[in-house]
C-alpha atoms as a PDB file:
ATOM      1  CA  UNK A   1      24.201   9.675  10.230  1.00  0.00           C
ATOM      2  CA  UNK A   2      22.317  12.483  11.062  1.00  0.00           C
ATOM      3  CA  UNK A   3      20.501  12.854   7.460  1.00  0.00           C
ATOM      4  CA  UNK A   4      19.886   9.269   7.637  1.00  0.00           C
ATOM      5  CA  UNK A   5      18.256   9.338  10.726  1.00  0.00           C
ATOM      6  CA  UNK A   6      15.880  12.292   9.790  1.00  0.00           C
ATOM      7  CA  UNK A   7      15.307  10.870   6.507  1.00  0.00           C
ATOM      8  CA  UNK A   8      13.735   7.332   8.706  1.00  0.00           C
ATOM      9  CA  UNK A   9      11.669   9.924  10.854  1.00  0.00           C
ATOM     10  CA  UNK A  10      10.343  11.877   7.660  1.00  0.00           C
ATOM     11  CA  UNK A  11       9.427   8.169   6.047  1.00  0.00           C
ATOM     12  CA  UNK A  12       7.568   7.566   9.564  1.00  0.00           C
ATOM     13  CA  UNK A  13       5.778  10.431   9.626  1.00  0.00           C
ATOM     14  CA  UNK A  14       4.433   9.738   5.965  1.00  0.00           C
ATOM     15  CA  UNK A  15       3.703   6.493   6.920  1.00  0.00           C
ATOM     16  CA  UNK A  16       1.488   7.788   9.448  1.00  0.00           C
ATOM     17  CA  UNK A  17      -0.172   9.780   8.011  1.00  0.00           C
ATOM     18  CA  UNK A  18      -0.886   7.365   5.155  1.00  0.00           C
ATOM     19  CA  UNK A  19      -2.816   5.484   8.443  1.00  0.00           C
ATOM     20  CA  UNK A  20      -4.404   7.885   9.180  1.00  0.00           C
ATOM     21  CA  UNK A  21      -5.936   8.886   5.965  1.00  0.00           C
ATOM     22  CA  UNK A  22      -6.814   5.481   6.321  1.00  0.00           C
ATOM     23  CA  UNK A  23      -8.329   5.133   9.475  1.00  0.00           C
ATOM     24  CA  UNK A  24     -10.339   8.384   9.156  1.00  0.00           C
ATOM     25  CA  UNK A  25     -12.216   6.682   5.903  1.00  0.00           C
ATOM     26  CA  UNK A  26     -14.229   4.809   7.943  1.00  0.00           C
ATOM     27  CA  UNK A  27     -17.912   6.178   8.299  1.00  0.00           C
ATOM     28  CA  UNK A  28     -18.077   6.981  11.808  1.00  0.00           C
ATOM     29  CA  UNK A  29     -14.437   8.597  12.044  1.00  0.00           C
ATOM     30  CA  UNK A  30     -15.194  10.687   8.667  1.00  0.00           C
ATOM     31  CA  UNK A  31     -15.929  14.157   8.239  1.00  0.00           C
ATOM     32  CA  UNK A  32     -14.437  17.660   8.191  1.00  0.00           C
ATOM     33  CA  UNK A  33     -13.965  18.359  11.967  1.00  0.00           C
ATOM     34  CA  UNK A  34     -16.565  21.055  13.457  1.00  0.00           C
ATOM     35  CA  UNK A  35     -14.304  24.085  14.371  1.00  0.00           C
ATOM     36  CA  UNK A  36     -10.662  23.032  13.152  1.00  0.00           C
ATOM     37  CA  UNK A  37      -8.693  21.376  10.373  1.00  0.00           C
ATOM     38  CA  UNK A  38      -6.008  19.546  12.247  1.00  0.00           C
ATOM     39  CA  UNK A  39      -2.400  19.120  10.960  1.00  0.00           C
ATOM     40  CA  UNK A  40       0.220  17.093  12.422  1.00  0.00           C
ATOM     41  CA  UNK A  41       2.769  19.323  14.585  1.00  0.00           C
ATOM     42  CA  UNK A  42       6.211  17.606  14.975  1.00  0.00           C
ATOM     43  CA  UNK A  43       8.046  15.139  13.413  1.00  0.00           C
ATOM     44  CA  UNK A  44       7.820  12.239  15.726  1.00  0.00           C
ATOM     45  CA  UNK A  45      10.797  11.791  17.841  1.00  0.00           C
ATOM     46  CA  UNK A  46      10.065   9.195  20.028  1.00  0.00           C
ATOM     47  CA  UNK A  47       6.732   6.460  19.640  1.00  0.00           C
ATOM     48  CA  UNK A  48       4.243   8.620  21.793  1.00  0.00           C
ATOM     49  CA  UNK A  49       4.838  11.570  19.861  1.00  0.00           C
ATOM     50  CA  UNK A  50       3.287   9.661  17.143  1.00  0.00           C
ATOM     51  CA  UNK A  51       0.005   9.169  19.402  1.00  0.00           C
ATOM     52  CA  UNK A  52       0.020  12.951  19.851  1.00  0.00           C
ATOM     53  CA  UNK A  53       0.168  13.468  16.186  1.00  0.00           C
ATOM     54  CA  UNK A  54      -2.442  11.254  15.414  1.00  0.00           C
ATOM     55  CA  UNK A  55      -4.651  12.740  18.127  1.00  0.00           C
ATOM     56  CA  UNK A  56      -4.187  15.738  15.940  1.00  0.00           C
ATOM     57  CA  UNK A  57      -5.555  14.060  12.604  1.00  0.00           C
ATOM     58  CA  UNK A  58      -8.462  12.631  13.909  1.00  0.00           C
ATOM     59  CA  UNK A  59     -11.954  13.998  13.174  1.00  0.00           C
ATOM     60  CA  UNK A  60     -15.501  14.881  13.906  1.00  0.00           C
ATOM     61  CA  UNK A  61     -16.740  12.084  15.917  1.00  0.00           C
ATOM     62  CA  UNK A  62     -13.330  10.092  16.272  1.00  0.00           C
ATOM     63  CA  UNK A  63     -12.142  13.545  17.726  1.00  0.00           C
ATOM     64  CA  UNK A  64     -14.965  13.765  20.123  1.00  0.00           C
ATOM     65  CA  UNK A  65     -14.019   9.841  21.291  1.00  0.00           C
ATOM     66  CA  UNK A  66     -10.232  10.507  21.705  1.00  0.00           C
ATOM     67  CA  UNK A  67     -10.813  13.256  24.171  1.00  0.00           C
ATOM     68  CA  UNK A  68     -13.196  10.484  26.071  1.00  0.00           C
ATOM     69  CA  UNK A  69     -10.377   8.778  26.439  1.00  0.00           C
ATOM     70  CA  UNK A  70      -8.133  11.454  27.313  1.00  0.00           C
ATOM     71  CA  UNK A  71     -10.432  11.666  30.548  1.00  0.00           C
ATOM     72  CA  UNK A  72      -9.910   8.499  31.365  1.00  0.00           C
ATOM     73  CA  UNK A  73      -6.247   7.521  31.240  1.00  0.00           C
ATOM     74  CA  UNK A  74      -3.259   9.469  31.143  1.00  0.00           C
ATOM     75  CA  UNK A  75      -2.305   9.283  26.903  1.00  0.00           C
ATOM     76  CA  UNK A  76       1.580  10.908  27.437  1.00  0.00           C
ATOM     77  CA  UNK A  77       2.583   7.565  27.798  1.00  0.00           C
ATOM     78  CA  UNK A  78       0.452   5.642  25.361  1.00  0.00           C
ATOM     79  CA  UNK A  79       2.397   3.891  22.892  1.00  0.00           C
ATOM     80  CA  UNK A  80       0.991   3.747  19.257  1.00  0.00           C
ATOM     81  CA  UNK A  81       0.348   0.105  19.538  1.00  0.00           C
ATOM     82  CA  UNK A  82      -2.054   1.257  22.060  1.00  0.00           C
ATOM     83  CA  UNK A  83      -3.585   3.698  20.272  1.00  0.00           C
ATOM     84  CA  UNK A  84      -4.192   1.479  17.116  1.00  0.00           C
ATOM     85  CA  UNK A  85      -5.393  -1.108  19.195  1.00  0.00           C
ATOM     86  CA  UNK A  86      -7.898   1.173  21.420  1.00  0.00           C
ATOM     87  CA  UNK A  87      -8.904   2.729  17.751  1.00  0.00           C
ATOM     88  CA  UNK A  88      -9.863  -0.459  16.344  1.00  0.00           C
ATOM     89  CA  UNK A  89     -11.671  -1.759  18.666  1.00  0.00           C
ATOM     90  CA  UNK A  90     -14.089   1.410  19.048  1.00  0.00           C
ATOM     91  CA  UNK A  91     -14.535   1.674  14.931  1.00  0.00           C
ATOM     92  CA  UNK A  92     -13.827  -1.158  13.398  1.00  0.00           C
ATOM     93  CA  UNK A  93     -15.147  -5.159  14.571  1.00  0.00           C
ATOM     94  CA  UNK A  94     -13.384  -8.689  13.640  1.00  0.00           C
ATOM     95  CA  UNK A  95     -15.380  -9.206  10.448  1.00  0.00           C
ATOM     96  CA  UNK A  96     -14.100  -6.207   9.164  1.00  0.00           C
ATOM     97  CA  UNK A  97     -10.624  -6.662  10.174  1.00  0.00           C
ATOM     98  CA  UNK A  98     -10.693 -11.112   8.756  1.00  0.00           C
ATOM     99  CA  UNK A  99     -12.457  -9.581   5.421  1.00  0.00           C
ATOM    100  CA  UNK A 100      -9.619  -7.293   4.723  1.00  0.00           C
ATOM    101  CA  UNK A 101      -6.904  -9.962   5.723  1.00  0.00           C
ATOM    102  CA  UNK A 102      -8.823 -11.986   3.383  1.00  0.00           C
ATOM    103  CA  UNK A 103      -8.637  -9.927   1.007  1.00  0.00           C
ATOM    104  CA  UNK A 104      -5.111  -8.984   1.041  1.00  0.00           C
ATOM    105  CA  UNK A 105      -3.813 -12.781   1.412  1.00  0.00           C
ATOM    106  CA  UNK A 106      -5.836 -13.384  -2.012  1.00  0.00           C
ATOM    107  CA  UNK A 107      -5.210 -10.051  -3.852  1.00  0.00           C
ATOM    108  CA  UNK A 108      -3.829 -10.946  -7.023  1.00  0.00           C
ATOM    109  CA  UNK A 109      -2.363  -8.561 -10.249  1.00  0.00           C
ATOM    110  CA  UNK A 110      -4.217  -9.809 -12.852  1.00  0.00           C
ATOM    111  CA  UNK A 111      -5.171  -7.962 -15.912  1.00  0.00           C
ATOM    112  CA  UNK A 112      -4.385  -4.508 -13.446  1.00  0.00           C
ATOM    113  CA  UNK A 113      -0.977  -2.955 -14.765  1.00  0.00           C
ATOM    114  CA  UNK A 114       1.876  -3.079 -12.015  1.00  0.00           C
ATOM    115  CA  UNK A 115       1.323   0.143 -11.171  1.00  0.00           C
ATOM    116  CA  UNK A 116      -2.466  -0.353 -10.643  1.00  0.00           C
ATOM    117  CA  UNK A 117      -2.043  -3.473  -8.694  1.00  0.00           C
ATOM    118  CA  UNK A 118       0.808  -1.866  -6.564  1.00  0.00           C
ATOM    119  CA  UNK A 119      -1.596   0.925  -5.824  1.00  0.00           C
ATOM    120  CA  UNK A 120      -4.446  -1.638  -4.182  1.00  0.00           C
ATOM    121  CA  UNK A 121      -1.542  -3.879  -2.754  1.00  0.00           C
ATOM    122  CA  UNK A 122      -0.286  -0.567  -0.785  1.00  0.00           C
ATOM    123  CA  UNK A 123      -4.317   0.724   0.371  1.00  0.00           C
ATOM    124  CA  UNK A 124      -4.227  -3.422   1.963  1.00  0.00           C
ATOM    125  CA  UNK A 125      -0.964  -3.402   3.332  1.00  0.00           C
ATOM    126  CA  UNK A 126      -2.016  -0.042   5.277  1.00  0.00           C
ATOM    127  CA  UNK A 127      -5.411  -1.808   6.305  1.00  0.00           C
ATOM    128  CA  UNK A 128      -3.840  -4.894   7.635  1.00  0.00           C
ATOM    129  CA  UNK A 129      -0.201  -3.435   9.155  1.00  0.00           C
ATOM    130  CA  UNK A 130       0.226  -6.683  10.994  1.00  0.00           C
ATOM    131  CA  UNK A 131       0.496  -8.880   7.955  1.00  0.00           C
ATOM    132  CA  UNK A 132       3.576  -7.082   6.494  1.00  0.00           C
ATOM    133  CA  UNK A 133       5.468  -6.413  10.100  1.00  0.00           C
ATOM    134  CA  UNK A 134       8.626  -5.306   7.767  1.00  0.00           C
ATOM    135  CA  UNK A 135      10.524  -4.761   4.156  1.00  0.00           C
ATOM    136  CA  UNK A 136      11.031  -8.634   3.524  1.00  0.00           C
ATOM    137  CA  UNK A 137       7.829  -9.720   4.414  1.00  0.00           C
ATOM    138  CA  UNK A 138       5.925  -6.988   2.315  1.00  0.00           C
ATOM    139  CA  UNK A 139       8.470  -7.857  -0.539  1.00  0.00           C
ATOM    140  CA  UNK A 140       7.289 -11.703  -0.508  1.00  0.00           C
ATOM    141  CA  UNK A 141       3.838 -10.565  -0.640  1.00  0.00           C
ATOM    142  CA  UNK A 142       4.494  -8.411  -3.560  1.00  0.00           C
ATOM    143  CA  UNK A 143       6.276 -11.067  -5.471  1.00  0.00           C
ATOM    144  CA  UNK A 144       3.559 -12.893  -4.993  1.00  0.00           C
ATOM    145  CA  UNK A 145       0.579 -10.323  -5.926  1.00  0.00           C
ATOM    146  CA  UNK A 146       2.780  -9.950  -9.029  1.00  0.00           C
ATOM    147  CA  UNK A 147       1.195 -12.340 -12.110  1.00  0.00           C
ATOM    148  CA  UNK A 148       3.727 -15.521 -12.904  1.00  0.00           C
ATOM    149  CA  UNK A 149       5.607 -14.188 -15.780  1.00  0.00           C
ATOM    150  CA  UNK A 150       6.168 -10.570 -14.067  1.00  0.00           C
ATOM    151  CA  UNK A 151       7.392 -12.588 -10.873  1.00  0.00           C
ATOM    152  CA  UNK A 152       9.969 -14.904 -12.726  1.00  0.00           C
ATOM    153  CA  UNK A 153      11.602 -11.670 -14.553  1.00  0.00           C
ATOM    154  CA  UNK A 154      11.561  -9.567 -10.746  1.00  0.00           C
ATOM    155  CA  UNK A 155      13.221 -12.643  -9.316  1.00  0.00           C
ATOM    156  CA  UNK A 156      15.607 -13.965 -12.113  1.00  0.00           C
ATOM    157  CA  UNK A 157      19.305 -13.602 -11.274  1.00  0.00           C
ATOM    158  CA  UNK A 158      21.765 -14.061  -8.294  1.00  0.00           C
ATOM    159  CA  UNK A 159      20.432 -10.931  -7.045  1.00  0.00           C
ATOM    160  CA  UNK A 160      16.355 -10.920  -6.044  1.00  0.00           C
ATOM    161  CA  UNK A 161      15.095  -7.433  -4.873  1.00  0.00           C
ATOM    162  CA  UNK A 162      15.303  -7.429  -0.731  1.00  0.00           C
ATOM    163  CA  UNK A 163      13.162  -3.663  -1.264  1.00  0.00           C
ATOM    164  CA  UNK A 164       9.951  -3.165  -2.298  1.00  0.00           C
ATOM    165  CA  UNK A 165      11.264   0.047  -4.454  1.00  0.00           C
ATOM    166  CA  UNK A 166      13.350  -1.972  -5.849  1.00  0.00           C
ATOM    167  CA  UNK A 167      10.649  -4.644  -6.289  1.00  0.00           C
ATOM    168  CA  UNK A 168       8.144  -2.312  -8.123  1.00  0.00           C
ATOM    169  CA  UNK A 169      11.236  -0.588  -9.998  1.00  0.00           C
ATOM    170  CA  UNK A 170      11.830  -4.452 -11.589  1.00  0.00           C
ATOM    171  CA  UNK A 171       8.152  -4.981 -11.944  1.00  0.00           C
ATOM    172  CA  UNK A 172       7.884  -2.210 -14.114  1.00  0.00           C
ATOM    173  CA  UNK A 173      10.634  -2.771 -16.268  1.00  0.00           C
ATOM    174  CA  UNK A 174       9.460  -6.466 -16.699  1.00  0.00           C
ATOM    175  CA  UNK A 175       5.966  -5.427 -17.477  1.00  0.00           C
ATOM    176  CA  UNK A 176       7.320  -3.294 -20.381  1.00  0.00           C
ATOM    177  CA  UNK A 177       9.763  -5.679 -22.331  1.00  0.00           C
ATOM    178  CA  UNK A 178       6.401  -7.952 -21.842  1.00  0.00           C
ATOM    179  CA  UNK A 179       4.199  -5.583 -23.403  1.00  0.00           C
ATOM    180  CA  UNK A 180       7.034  -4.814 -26.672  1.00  0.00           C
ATOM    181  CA  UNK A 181       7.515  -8.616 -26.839  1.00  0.00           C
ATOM    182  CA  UNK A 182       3.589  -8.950 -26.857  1.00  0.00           C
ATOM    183  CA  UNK A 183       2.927  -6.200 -29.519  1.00  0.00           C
ATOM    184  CA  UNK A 184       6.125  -8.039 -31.888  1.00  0.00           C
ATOM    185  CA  UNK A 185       4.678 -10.895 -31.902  1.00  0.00           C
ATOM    186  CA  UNK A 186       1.453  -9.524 -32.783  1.00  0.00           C
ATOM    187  CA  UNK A 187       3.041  -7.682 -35.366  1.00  0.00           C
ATOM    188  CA  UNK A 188       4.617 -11.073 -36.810  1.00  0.00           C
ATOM    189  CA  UNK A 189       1.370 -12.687 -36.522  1.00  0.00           C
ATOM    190  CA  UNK A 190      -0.678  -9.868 -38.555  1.00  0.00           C
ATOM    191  CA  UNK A 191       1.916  -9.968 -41.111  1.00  0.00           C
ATOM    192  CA  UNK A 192       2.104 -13.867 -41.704  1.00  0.00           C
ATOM    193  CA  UNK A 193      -1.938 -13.750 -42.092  1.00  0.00           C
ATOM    194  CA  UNK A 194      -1.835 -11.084 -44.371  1.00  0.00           C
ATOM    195  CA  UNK A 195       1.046 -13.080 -46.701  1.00  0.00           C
ATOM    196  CA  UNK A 196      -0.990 -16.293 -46.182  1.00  0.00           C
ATOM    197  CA  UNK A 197      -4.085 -14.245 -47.634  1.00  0.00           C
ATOM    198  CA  UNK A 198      -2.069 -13.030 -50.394  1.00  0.00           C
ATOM    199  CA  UNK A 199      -0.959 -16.436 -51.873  1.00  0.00           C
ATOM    200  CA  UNK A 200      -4.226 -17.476 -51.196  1.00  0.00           C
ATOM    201  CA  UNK A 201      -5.756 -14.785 -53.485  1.00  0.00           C
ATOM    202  CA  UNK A 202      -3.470 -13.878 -55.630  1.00  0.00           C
ATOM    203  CA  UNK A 203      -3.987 -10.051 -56.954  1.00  0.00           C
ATOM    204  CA  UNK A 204      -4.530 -10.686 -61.182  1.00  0.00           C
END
């Protein structure tokens, strides 16, 4: 119970710092901080420990607003919804926010290989949190970034994949018996042309 439970808190902490790494991308937040390079200091126990490790990520001029706020309201008991929201609305505006919900509701595979389009799906998902509130919903909208004929081989059987690990691990597999069923018939193509060129022109 006890590995479990730390295992959850070390996925958490990834997660946020994945956000983070996200959130200090934008122009105004960006930058090597003046005099310190900020790391995060606990595993988060509790969901304002989170806003304190985040406090500790931020940088240059998104450092410089945080401790604005600071002076202004008591932070200890800020939760992280909070802190996202009071975030957003100092660096990023609506536009922004629809045009990346835009483009992650229309973000398709494509010609991208799974792992390429898994790669973008994940940089969206952590732009627009809100759209994939938990495992099943992120799952659908993998499934459905996936192209048709990767889809109906993830999905096939009694048993459809309720993780997105398992999702991508299925993906992959698909994409790969698709790519050696591809290149056969190729191979069964090229060799039918070249025996259709041969009784066409005879060798004397």
């Amino acid at each position: 119970m006890l590995q479990q439970q730390l295992l959850e808190q070390q996925q958490e902490t990834n997660r946020l710092r994945e956000q983070l790494a996200q959130l200090n991308q934008i122009p105004r937040a960006n930058a090597v901080p003046p005099h310190e390079n900020p790391v995060l200091p606990v595993v988060p126990q509790v969901p304002e420990e989170k806003v304190l490790c985040a406090s500790f990520a931020l940088k240059n001029d998104a450092r410089h607003w945080w401790m604005t706020v600071q002076m202004r309201i008591n932070v200890t008991t800020m939760s992280w919804q909070d802190f996202v929201t009071k975030f957003r609305a100092m660096y990023y505006n609506r536009e922004i926010l629809a045009a990346q919900q835009d483009e992650f509701n229309s973000f398709r595979q494509g010609s991208m290989t799974v792992m390429e389009a898994v790669k973008k799906f994940e940089q969206l998902a952590r732009l627009c949190p809100e759209l994939v509130p938990n495992e099943t919903e992120k799952v659908r909208r993998m499934m459905k970034m996936f192209r048709t004929d990767i889809a109906k081989q993830v999905s096939a059987g009694s048993d459809p994949p309720t993780l997105v690990s398992d999702c991508i691990s299925r993906a992959i597999r698909a994409e790969y018996w698709i790519n050696q069923d591809k290149e056969a018939r190729a191979q069964i193509f090229k060799a039918k042309k070249e025996e259709k060129a041969i009784v066409k022109h005879p060798q004397p």
